[in-house]
Protein backbone atom coordinates (compact mmCIF):
# COMPACT_ATOMS: atom_id res chain seq x y z
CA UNK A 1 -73.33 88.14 55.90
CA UNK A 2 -72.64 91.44 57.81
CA UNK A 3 -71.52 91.18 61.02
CA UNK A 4 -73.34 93.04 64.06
CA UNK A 5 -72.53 96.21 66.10
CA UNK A 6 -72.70 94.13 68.96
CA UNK A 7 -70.21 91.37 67.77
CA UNK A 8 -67.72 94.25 66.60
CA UNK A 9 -67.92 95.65 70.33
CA UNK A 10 -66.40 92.87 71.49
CA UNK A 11 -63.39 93.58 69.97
CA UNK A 12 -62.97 97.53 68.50
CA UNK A 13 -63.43 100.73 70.49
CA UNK A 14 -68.01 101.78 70.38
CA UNK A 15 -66.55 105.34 69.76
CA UNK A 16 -64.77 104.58 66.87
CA UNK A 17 -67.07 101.90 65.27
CA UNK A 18 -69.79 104.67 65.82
CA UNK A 19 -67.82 107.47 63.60
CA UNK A 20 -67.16 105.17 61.10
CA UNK A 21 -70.63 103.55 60.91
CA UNK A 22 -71.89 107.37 60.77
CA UNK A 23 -69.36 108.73 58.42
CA UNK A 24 -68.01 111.07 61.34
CA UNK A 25 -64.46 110.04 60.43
CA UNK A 26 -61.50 113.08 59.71
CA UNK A 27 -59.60 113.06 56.72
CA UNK A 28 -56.78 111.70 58.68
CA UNK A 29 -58.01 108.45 59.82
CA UNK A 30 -59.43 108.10 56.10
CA UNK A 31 -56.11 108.22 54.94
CA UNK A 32 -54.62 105.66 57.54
CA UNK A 33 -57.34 103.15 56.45
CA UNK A 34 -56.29 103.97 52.43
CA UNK A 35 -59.95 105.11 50.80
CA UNK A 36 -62.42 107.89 51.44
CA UNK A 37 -65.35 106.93 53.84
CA UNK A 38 -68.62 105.82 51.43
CA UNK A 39 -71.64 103.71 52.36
CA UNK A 40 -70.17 101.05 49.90
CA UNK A 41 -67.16 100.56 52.42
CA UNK A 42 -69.24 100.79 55.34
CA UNK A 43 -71.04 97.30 53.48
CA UNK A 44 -67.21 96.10 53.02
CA UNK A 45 -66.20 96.54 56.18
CA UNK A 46 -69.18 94.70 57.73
CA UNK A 47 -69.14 91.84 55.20
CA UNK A 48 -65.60 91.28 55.50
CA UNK A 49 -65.87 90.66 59.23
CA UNK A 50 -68.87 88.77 58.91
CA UNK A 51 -67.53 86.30 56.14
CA UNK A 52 -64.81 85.60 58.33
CA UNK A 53 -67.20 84.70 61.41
CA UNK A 54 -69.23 82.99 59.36
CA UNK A 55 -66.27 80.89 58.39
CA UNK A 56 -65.21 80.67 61.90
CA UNK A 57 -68.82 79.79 62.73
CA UNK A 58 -68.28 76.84 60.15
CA UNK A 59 -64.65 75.91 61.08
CA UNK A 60 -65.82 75.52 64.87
CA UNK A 61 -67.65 72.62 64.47
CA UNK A 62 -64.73 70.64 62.74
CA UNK A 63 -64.69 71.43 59.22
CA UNK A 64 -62.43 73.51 57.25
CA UNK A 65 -63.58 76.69 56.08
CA UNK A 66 -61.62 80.12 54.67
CA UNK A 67 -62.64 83.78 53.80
CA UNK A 68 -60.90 84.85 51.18
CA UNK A 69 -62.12 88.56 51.01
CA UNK A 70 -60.90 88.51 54.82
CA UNK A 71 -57.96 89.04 56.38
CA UNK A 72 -58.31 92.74 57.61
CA UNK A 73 -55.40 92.37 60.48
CA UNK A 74 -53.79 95.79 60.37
CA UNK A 75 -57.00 97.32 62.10
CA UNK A 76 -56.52 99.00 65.70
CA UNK A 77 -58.43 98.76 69.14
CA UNK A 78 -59.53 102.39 67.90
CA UNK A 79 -58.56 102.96 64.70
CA UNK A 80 -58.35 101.34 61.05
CA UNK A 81 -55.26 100.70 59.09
CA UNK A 82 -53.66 99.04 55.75
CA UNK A 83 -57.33 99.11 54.32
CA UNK A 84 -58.29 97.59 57.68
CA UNK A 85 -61.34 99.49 59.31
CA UNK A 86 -62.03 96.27 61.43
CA UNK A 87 -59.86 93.38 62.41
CA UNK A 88 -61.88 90.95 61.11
CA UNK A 89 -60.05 87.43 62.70
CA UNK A 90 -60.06 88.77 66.00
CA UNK A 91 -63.54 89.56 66.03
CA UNK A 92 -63.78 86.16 65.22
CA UNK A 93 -61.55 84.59 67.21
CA UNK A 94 -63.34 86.79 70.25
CA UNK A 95 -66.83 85.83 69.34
CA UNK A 96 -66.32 82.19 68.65
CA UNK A 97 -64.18 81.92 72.11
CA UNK A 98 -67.51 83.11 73.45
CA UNK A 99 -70.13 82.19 71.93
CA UNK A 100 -69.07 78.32 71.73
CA UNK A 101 -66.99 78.40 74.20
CA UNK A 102 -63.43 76.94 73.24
CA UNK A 103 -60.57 76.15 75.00
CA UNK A 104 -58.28 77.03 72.08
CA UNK A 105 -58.14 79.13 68.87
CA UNK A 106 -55.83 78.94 66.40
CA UNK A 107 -55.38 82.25 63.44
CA UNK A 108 -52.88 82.14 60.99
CA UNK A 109 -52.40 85.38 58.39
CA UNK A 110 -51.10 84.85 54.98
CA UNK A 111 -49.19 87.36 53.12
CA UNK A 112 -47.04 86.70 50.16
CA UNK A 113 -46.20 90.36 49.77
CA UNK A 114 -45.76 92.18 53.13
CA UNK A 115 -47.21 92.30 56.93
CA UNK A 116 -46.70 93.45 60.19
CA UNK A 117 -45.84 90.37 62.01
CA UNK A 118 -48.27 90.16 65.00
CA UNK A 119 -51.57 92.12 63.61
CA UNK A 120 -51.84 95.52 65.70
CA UNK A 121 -55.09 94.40 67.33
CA UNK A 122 -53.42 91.42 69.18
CA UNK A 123 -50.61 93.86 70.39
CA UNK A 124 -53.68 95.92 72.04
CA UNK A 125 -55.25 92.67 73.35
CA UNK A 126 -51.49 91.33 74.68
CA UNK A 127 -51.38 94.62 76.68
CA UNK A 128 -54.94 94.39 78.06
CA UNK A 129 -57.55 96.30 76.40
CA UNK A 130 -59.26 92.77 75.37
CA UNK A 131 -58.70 89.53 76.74
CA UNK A 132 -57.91 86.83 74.81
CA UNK A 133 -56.79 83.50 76.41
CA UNK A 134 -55.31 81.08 74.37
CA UNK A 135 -55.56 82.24 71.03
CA UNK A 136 -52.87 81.53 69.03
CA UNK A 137 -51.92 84.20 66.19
CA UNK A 138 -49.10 82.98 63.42
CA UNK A 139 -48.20 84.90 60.29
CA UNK A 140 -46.62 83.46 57.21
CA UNK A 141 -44.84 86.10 54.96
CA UNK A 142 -42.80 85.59 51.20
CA UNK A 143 -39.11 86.20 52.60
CA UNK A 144 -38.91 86.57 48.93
CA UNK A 145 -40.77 90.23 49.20
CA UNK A 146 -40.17 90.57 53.19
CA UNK A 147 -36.84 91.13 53.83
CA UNK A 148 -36.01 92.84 56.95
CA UNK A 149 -37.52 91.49 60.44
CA UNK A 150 -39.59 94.33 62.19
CA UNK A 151 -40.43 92.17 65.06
CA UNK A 152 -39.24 87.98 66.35
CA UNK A 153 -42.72 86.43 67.06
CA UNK A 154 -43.47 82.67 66.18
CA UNK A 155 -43.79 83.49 62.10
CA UNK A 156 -43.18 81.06 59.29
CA UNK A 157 -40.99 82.52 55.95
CA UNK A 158 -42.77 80.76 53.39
């Protein structure tokens, strides 16, 4: 499923989902995201982020449930990274909080290769541009393939 304008607006910057949506994007925020804007990547952008809250949507009501074309963490408040336009779990995490109203979320990101400890959209949403109440964000990374610390958060070498 694609996920909505107005379920990305509850996370990412209208301006910025707007330009990207439109194609209105400069060659420089193309090349932080990693590929040239298309209408294909618009499609994988929204379907990302919707697979994820529709897994969210699933995993809500006690079950266990995945995405495995998700995990789009490196996105920005206002801006796309990594081959992140959107960040799809904290759209998620932000709509589910909402929508079904739960006390407590939990994300964890999963990256044998590399990351970037907490995923830039929660640093935004620590600092205030989104609130986010008791959501939980833990990353596991391959100490294998990671080895130097960029940041101490609560992480898990795996």
């Amino acid at each position: 499923p694609l996920v909505t304008v107005d379920e990305l607006e509850t996370t990412h910057c209208p301006n910025y989902m707007q330009r990207f949506l439109q194609g209105d994007m400069t060659e420089e925020e193309n090349r932080n995201v990693g590929f040239p804007w298309s209408p294909a990547g618009v499609d994988r952008a929204l379907s990302s982020v919707g697979g994820t809250l529709a897994a969210a949507r699933v995993a809500v009501t006690g079950q266990w449930a995945a995405h495995v074309a998700g995990g789009t963490h490196h996105a920005f408040y206002d801006r796309g990274e990594g081959f992140c336009v959107f960040s799809d779990m904290a759209v998620a995490a932000i709509v589910v909080k909402t929508t079904f109203q739960k006390s407590k979320n939990r994300i964890w990101t999963w990256s044998y290769r590399q990351g970037e400890r907490i995923p830039p959209i929660w640093q935004l949403c620590i600092i205030g541009f989104v609130s986010l109440p008791r959501i939980l964000s833990i990353s596991s990374f391959s100490k294998l393939v990671w080895t130097y610390c960029k940041k101490i958060v609560l992480d898990a070498w795996i």
